[in-house]
N, C-alpha and C. Protein backbone atom coordinates (compact mmCIF):
# COMPACT_ATOMS: atom_id res chain seq x y z
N UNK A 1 0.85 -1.16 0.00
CA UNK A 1 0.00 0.00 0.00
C UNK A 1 0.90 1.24 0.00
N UNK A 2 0.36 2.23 -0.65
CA UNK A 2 1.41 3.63 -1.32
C UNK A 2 0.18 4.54 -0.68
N UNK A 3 0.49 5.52 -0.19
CA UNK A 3 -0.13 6.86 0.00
C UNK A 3 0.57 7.88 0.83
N UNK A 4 -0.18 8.77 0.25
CA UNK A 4 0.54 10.30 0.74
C UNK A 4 -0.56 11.12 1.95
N UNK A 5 -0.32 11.88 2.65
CA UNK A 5 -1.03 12.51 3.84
C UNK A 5 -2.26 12.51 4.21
N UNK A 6 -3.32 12.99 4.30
CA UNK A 6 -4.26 12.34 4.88
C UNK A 6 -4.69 10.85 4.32
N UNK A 7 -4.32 10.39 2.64
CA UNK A 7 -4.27 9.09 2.94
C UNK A 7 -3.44 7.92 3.51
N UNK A 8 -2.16 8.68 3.66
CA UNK A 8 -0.91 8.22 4.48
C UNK A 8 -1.63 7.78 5.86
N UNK A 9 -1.99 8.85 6.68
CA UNK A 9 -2.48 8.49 8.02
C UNK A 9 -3.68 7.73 7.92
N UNK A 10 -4.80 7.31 6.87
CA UNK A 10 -5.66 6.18 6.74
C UNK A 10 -5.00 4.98 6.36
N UNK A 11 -4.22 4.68 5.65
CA UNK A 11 -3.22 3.71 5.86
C UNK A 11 -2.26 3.52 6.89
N UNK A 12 -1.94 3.99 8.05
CA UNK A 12 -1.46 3.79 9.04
C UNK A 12 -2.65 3.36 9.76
N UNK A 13 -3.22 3.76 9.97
CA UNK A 13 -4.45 3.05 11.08
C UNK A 13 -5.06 1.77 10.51
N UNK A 14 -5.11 1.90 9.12
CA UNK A 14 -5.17 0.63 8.48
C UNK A 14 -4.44 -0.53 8.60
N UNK A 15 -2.97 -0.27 8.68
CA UNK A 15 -2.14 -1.47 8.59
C UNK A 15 -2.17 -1.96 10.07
N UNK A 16 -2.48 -0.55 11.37
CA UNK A 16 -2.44 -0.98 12.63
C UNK A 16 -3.65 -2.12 12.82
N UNK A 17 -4.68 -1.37 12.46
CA UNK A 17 -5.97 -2.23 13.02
C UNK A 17 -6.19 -3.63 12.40
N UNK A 18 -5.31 -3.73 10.72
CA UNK A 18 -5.88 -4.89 9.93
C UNK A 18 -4.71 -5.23 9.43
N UNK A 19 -3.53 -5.66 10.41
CA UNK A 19 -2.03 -6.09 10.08
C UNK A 19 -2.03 -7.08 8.85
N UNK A 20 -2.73 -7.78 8.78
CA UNK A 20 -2.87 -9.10 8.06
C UNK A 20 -3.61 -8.55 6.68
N UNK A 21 -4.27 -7.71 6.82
CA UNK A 21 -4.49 -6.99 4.90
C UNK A 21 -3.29 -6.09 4.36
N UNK A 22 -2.05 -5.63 4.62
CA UNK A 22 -1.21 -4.86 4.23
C UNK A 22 -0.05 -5.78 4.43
N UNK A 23 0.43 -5.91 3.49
CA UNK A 23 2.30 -6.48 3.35
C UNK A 23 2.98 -5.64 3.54
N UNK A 24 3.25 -4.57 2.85
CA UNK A 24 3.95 -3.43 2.84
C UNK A 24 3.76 -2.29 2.84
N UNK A 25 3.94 -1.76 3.43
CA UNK A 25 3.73 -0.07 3.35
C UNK A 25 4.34 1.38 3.61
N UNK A 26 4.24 1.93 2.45
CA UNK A 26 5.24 3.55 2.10
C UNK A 26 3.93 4.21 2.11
N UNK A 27 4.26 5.19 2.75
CA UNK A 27 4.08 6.66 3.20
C UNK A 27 4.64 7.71 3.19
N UNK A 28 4.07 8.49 2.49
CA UNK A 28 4.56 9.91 1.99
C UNK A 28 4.18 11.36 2.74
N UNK A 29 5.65 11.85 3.17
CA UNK A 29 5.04 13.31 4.11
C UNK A 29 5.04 13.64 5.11
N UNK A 30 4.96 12.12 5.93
CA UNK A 30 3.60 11.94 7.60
C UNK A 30 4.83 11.76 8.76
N UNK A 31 5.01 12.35 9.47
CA UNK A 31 5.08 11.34 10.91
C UNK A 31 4.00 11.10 11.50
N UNK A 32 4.04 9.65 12.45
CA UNK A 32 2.80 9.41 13.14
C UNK A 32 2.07 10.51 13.40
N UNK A 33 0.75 10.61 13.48
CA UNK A 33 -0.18 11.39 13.55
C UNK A 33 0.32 11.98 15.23
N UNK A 34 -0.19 10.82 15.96
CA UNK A 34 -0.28 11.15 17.09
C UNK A 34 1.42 11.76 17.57
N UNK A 35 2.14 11.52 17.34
CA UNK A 35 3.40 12.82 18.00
C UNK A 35 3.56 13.81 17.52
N UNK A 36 2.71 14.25 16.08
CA UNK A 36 2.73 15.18 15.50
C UNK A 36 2.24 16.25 16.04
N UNK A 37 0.81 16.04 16.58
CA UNK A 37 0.01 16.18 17.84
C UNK A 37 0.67 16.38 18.68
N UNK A 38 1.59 15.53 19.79
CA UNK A 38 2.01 15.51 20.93
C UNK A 38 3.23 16.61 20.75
N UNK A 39 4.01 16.79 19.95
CA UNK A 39 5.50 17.26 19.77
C UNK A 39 5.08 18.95 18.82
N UNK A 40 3.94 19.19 18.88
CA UNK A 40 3.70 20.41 17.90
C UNK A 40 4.57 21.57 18.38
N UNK A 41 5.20 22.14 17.59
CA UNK A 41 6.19 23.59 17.49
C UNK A 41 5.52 24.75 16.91
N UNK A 42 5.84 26.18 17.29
CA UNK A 42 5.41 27.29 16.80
C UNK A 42 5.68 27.06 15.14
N UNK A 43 6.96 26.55 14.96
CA UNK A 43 7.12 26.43 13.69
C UNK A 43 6.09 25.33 12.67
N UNK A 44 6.14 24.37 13.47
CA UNK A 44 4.56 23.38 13.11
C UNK A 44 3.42 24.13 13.14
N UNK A 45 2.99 24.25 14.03
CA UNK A 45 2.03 25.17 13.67
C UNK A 45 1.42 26.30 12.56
N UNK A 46 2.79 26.85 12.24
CA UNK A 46 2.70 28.22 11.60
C UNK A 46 2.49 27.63 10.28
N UNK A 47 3.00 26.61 10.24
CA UNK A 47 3.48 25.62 8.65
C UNK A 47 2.11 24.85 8.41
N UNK A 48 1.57 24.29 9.63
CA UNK A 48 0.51 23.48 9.34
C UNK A 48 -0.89 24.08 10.02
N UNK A 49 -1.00 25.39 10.00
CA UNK A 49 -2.15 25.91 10.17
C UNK A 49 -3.45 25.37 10.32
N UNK A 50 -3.91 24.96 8.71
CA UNK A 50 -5.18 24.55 8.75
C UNK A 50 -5.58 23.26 9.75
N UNK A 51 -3.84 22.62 10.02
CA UNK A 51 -5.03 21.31 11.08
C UNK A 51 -5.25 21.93 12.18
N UNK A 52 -5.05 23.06 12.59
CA UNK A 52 -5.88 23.88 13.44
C UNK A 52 -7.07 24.74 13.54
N UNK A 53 -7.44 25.10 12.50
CA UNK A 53 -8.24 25.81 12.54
C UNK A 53 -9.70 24.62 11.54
N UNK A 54 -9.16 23.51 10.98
CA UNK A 54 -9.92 22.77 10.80
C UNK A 54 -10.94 22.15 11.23
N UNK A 55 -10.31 21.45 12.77
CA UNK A 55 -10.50 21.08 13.92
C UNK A 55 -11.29 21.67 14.59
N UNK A 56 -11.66 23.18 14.29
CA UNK A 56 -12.20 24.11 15.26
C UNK A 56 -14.04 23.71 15.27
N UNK A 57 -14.52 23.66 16.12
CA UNK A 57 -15.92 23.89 16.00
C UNK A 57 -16.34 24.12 14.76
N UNK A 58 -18.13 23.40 14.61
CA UNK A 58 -18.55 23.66 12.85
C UNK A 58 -19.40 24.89 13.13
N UNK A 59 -19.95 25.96 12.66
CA UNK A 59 -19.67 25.90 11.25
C UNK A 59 -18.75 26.96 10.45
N UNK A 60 -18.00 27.24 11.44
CA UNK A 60 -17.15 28.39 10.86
C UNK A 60 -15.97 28.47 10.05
N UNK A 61 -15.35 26.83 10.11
CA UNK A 61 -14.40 26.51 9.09
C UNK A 61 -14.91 26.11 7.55
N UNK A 62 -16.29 25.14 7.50
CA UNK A 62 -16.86 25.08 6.78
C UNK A 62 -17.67 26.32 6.11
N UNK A 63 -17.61 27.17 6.89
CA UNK A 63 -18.29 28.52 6.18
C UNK A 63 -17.61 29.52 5.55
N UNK A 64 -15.71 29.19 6.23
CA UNK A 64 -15.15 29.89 5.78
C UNK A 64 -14.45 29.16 4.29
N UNK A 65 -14.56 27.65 4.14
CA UNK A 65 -13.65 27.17 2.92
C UNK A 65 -14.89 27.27 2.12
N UNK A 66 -16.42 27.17 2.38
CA UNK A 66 -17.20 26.86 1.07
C UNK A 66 -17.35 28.09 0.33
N UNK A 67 -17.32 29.74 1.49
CA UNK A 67 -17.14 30.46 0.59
C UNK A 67 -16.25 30.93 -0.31
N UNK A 68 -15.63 30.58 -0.61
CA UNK A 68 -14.38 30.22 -1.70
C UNK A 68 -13.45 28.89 -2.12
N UNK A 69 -14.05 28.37 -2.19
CA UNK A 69 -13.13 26.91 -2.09
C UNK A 69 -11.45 27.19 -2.78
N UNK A 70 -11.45 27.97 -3.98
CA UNK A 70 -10.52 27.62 -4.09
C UNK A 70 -9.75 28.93 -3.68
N UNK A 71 -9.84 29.90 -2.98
CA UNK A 71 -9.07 30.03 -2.60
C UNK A 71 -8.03 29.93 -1.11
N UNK A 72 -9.36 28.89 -0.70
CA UNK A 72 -8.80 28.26 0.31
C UNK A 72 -7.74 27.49 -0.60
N UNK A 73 -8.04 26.74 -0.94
CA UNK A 73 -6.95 25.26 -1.95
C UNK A 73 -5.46 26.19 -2.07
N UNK A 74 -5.92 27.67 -2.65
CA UNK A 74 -4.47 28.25 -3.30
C UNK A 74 -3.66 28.48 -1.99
N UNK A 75 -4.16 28.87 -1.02
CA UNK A 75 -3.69 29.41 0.32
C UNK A 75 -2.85 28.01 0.98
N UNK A 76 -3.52 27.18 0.83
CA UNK A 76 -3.31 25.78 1.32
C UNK A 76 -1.77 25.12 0.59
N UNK A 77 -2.41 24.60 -0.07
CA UNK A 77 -1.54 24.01 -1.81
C UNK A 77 -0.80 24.97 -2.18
N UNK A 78 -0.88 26.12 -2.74
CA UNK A 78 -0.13 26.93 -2.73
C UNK A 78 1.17 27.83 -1.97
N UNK A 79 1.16 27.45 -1.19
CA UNK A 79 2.38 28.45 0.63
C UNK A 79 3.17 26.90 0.61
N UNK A 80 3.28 25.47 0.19
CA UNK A 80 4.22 25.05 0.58
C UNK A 80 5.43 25.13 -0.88
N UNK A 81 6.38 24.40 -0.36
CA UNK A 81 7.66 24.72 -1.14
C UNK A 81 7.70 25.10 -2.87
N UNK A 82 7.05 24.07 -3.74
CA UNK A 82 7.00 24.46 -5.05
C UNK A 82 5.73 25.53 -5.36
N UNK A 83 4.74 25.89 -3.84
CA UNK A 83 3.83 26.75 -5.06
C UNK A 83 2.69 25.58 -5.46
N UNK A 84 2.23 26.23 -6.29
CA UNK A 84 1.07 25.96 -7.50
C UNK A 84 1.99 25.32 -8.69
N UNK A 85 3.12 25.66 -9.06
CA UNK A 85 3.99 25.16 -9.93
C UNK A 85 3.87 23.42 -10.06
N UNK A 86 4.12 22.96 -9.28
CA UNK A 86 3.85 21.08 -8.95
C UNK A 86 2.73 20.99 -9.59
N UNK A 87 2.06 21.60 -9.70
CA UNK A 87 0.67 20.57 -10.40
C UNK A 87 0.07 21.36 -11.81
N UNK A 88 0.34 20.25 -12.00
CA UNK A 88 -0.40 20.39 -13.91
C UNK A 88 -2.00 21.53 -13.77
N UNK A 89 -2.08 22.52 -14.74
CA UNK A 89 -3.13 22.88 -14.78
C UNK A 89 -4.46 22.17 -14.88
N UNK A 90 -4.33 21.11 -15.18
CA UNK A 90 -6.26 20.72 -15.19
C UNK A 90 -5.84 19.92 -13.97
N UNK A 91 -5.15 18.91 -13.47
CA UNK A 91 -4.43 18.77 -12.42
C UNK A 91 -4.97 19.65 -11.13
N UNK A 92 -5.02 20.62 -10.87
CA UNK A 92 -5.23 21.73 -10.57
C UNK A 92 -6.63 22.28 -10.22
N UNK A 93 -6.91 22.25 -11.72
CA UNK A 93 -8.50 22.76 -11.78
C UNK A 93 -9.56 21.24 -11.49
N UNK A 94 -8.82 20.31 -11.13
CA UNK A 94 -9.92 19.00 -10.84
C UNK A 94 -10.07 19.22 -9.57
N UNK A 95 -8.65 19.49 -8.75
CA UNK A 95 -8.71 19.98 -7.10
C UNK A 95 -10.42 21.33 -6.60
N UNK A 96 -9.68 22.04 -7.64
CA UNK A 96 -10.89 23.15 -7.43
C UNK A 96 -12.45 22.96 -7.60
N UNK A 97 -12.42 22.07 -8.89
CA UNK A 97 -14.07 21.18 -9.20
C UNK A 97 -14.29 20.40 -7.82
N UNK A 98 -13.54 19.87 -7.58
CA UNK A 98 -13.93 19.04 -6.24
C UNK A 98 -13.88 19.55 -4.77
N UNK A 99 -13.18 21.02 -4.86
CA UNK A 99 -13.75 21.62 -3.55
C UNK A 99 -14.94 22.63 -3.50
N UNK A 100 -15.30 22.36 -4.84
CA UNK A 100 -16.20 23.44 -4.93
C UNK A 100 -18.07 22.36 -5.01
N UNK A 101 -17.80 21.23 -4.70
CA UNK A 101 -18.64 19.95 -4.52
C UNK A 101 -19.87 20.16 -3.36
N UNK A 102 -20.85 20.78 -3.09
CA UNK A 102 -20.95 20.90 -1.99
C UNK A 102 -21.26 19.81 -0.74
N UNK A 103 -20.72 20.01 0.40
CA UNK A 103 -20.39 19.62 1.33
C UNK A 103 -19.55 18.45 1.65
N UNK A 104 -18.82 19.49 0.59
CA UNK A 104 -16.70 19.07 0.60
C UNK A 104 -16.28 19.70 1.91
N UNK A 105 -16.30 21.05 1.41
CA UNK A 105 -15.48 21.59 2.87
C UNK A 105 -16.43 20.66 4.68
N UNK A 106 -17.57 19.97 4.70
CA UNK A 106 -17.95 19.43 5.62
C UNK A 106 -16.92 18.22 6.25
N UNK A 107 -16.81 17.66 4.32
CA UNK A 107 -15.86 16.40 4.63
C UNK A 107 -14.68 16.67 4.95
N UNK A 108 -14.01 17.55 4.73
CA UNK A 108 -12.68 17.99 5.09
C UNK A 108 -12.60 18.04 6.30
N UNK A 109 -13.36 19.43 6.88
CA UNK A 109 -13.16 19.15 8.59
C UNK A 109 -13.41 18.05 9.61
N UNK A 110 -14.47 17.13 8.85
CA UNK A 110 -14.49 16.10 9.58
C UNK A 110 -13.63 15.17 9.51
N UNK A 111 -13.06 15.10 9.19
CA UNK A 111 -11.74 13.96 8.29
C UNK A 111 -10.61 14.82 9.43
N UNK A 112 -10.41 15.81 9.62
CA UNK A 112 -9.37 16.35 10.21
C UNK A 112 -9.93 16.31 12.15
N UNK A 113 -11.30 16.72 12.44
CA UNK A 113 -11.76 16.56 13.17
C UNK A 113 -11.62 15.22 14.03
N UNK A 114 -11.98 14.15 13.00
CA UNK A 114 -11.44 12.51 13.58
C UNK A 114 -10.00 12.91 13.58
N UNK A 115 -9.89 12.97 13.50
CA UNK A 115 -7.69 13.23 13.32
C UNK A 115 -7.25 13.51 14.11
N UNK A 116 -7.74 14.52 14.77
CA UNK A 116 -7.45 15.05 16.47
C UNK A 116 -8.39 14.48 17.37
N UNK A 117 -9.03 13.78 17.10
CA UNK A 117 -10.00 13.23 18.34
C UNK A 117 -10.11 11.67 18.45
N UNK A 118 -10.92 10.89 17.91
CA UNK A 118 -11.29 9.71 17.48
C UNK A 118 -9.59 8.89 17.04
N UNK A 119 -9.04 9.21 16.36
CA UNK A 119 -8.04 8.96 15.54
C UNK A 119 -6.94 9.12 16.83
N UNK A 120 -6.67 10.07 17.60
CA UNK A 120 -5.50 10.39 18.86
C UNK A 120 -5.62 8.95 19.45
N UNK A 121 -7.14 8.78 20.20
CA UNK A 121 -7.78 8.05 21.15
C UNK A 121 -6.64 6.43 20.87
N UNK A 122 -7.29 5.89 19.65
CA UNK A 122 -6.81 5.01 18.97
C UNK A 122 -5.25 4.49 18.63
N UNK A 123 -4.64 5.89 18.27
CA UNK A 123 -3.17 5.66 18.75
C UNK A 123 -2.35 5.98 19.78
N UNK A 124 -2.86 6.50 20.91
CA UNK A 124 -2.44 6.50 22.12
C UNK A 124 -2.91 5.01 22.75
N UNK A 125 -4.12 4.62 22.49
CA UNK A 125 -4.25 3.04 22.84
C UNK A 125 -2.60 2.01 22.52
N UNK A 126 -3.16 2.16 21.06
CA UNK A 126 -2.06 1.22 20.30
C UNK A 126 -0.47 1.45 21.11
N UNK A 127 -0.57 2.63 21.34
CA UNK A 127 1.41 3.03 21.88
C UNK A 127 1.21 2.54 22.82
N UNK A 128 0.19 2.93 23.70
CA UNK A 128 0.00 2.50 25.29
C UNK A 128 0.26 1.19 25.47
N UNK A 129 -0.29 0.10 24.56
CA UNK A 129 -0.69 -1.03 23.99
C UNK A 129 1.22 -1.97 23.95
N UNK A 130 1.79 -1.08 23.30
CA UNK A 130 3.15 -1.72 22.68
C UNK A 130 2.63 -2.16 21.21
N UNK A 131 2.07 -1.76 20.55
CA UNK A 131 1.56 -2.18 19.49
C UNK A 131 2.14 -1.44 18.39
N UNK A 132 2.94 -1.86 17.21
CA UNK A 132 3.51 -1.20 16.31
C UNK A 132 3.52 -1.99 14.94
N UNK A 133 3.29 -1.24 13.97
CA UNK A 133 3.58 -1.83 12.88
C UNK A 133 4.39 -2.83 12.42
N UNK A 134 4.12 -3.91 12.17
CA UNK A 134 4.86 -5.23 11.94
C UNK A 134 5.50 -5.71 10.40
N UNK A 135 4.74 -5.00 9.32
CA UNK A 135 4.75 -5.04 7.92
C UNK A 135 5.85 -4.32 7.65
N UNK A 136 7.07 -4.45 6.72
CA UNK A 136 7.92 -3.59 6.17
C UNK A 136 7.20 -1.95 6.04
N UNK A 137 7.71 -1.18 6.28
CA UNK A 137 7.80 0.31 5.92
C UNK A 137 8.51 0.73 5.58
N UNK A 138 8.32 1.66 4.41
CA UNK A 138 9.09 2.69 3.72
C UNK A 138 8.03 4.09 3.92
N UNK A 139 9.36 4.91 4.39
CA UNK A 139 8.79 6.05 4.44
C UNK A 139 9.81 7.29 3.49
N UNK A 140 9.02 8.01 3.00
CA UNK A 140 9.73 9.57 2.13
C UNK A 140 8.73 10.94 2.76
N UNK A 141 10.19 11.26 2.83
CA UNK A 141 9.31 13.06 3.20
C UNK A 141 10.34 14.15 2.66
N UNK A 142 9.62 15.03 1.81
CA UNK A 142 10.49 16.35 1.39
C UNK A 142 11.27 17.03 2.31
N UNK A 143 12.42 16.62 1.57
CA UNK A 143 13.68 17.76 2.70
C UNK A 143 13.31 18.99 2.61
N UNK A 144 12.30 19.78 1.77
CA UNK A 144 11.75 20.98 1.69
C UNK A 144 10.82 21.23 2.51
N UNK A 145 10.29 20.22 3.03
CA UNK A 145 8.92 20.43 3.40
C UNK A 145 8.92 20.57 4.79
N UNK A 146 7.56 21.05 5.98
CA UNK A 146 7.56 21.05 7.23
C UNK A 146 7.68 19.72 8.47
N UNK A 147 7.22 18.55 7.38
CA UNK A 147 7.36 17.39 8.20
C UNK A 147 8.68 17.26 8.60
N UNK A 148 9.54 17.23 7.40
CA UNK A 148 11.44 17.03 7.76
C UNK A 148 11.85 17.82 8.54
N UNK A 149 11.12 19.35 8.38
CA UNK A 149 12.34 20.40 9.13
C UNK A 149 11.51 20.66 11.03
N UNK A 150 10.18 20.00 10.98
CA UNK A 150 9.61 20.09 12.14
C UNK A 150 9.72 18.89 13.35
N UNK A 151 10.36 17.57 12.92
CA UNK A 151 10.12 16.19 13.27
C UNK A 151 11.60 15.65 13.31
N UNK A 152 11.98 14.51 13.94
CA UNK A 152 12.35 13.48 13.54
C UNK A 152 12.42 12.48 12.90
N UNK A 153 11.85 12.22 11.75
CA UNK A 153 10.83 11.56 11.44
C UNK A 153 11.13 9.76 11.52
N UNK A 154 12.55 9.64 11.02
CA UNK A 154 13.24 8.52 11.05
C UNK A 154 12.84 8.28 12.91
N UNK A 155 13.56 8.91 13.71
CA UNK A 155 12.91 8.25 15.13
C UNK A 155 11.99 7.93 15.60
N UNK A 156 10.79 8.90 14.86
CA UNK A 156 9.33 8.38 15.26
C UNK A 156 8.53 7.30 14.72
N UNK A 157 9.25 7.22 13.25
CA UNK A 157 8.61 5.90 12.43
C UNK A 157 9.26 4.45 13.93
N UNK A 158 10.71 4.72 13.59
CA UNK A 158 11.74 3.63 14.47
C UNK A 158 10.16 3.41 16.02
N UNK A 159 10.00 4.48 16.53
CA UNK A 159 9.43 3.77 17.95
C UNK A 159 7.94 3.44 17.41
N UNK A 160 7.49 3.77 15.87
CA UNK A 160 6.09 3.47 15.31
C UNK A 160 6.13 1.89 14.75
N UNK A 161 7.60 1.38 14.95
CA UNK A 161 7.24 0.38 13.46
C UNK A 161 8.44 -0.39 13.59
N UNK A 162 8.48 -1.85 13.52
CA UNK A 162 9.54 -3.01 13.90
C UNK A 162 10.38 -2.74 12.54
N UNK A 163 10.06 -2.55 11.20
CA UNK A 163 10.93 -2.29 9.95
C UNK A 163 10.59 -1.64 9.30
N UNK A 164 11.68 -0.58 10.05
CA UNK A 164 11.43 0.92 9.27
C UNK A 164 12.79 1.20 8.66
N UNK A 165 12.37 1.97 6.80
CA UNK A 165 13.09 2.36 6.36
C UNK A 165 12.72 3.73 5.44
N UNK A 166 13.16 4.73 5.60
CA UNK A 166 12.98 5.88 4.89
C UNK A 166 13.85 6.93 4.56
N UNK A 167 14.19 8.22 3.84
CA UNK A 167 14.80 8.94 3.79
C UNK A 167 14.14 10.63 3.40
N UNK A 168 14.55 11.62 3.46
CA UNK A 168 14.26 12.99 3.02
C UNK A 168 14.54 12.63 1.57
N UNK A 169 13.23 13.37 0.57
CA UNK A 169 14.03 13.53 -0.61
C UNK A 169 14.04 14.84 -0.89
N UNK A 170 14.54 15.47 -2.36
CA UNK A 170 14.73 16.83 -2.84
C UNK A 170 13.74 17.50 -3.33
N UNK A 171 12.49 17.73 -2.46
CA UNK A 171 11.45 18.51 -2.87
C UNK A 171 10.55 18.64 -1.75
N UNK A 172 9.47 19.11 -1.61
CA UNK A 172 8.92 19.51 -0.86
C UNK A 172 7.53 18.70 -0.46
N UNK A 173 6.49 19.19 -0.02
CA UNK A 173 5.72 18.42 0.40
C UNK A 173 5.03 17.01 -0.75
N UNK A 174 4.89 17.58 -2.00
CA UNK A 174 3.68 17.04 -3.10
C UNK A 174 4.69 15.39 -3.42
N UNK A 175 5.40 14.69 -3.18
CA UNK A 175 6.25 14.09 -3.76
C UNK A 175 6.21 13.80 -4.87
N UNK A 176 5.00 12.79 -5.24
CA UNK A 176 4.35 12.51 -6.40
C UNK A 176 4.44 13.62 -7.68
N UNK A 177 4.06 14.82 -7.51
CA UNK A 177 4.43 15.94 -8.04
C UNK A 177 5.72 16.57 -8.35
N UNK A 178 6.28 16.78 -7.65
CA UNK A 178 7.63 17.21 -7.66
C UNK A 178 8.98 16.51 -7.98
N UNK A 179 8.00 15.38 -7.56
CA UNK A 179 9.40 13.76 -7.98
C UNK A 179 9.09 12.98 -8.13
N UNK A 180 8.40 12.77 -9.10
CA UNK A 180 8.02 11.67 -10.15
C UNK A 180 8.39 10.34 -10.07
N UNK A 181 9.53 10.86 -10.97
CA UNK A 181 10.35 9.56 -11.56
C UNK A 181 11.26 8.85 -10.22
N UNK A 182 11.29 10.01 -9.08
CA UNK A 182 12.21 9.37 -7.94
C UNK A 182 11.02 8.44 -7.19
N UNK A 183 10.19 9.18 -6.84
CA UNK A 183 8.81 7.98 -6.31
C UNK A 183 8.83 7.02 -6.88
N UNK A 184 8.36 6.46 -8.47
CA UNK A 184 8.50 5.24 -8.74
C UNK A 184 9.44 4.54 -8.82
N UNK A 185 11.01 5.10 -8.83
CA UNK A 185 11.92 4.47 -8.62
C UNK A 185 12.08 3.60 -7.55
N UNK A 186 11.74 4.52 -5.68
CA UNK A 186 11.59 4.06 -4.98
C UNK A 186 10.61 3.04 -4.67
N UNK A 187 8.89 3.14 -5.38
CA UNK A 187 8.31 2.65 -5.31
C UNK A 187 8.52 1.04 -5.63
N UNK A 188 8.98 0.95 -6.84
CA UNK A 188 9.02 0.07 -7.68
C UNK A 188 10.00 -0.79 -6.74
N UNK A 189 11.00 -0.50 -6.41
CA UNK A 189 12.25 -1.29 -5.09
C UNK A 189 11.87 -1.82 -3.98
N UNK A 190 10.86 -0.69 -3.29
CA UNK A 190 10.24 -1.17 -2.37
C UNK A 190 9.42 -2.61 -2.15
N UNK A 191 8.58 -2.13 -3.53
CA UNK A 191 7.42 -2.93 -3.13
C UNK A 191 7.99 -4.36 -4.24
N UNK A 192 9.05 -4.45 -5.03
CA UNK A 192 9.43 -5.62 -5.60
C UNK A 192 10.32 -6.94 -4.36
N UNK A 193 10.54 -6.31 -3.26
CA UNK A 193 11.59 -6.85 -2.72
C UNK A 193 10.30 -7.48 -1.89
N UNK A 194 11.01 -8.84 -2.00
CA UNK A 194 10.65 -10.15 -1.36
C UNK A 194 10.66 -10.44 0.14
N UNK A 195 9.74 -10.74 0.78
CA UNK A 195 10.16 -10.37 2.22
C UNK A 195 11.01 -11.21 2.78
């Protein structure tokens, strides 16, 4: 299993809760949710805004992304390392068709809402628990981006996960976007190797 940030962290709770449906799994972006949470910095913060103000009581986040969807998206997508540049124009304009969906911006905050609540609960169990990922992991996160320059990330996977392997690469948050051909490179290694 391959995914990047909020589907990164649904595949982590995935591989936790249903060890035996996932062989392998890379993740793009993420340290564990929950120390992300626990270990937050002014500089985290400042970088990752919206999971704060996401989180906040309804209906004022939802009132504030539906009246503009996209320029929430540009504010968002746009302020990390490459910009708007990373993504192909219709690329782009499919993001905007789909926040402009109504009661998108609902799903958003609630998706972030479980994230800090429901979702904490669950992996503070599991840590509490001694419970860690058992399946190979590969993890990538942009040396540009706020996860690398806010985290440890290599240490937190290490106390998240019995085989952990990952590195920073040369771009910023979007990987997929920004590094293409290095994702499937990695991809392709990862997920060919035999356990």
């Amino acid at each position: 299993m391959l995914a990047h940030d909020r589907g990164a962290r649904v595949a982590h709770r995935l591989a936790l809760d249903h060890p035996h449906a996932v062989q392998r799994l890379m993740l793009l972006d993420i340290a564990p949710t929950l120390a992300m949470y626990r270990n937050t910095t002014e500089a985290f913060a400042r970088a990752y805004w919206h999971w704060f103000f996401l989180i906040q009581p309804p209906p004022l986040p939802e009132a504030l992304i539906a009246s503009d969807p996209a320029r929430y998206l540009r504010s968002v997508m746009g302020s990390r390392h490459a910009g708007l540049s990373a993504f192909a124009p219709e690329a782009f304009a499919e993001y905007e068709r789909c926040a402009a969906i109504p009661g998108t911006a609902e799903a958003v905050c609630a998706d972030y809402r479980a994230s800090a609540g429901i979702d904490l609960q669950h992996d503070q169990a599991d840590a509490d628990a001694g419970r860690k990922l058992a399946m190979p992991l590969r993890v990538l996160w942009g040396e540009h981006g706020a996860v690398g320059r806010c985290f440890d990330v290599p240490a937190l996977w290490r106390a998240a996960a019995t085989d952990f392997t990952g590195r920073a690469v040369p771009c910023g948050h979007y990987i997929a976007e920004e590094a293409p051909g290095l994702l499937l490179q990695e991809s392709l290694s990862f997920f060919r190797r035999q356990p």
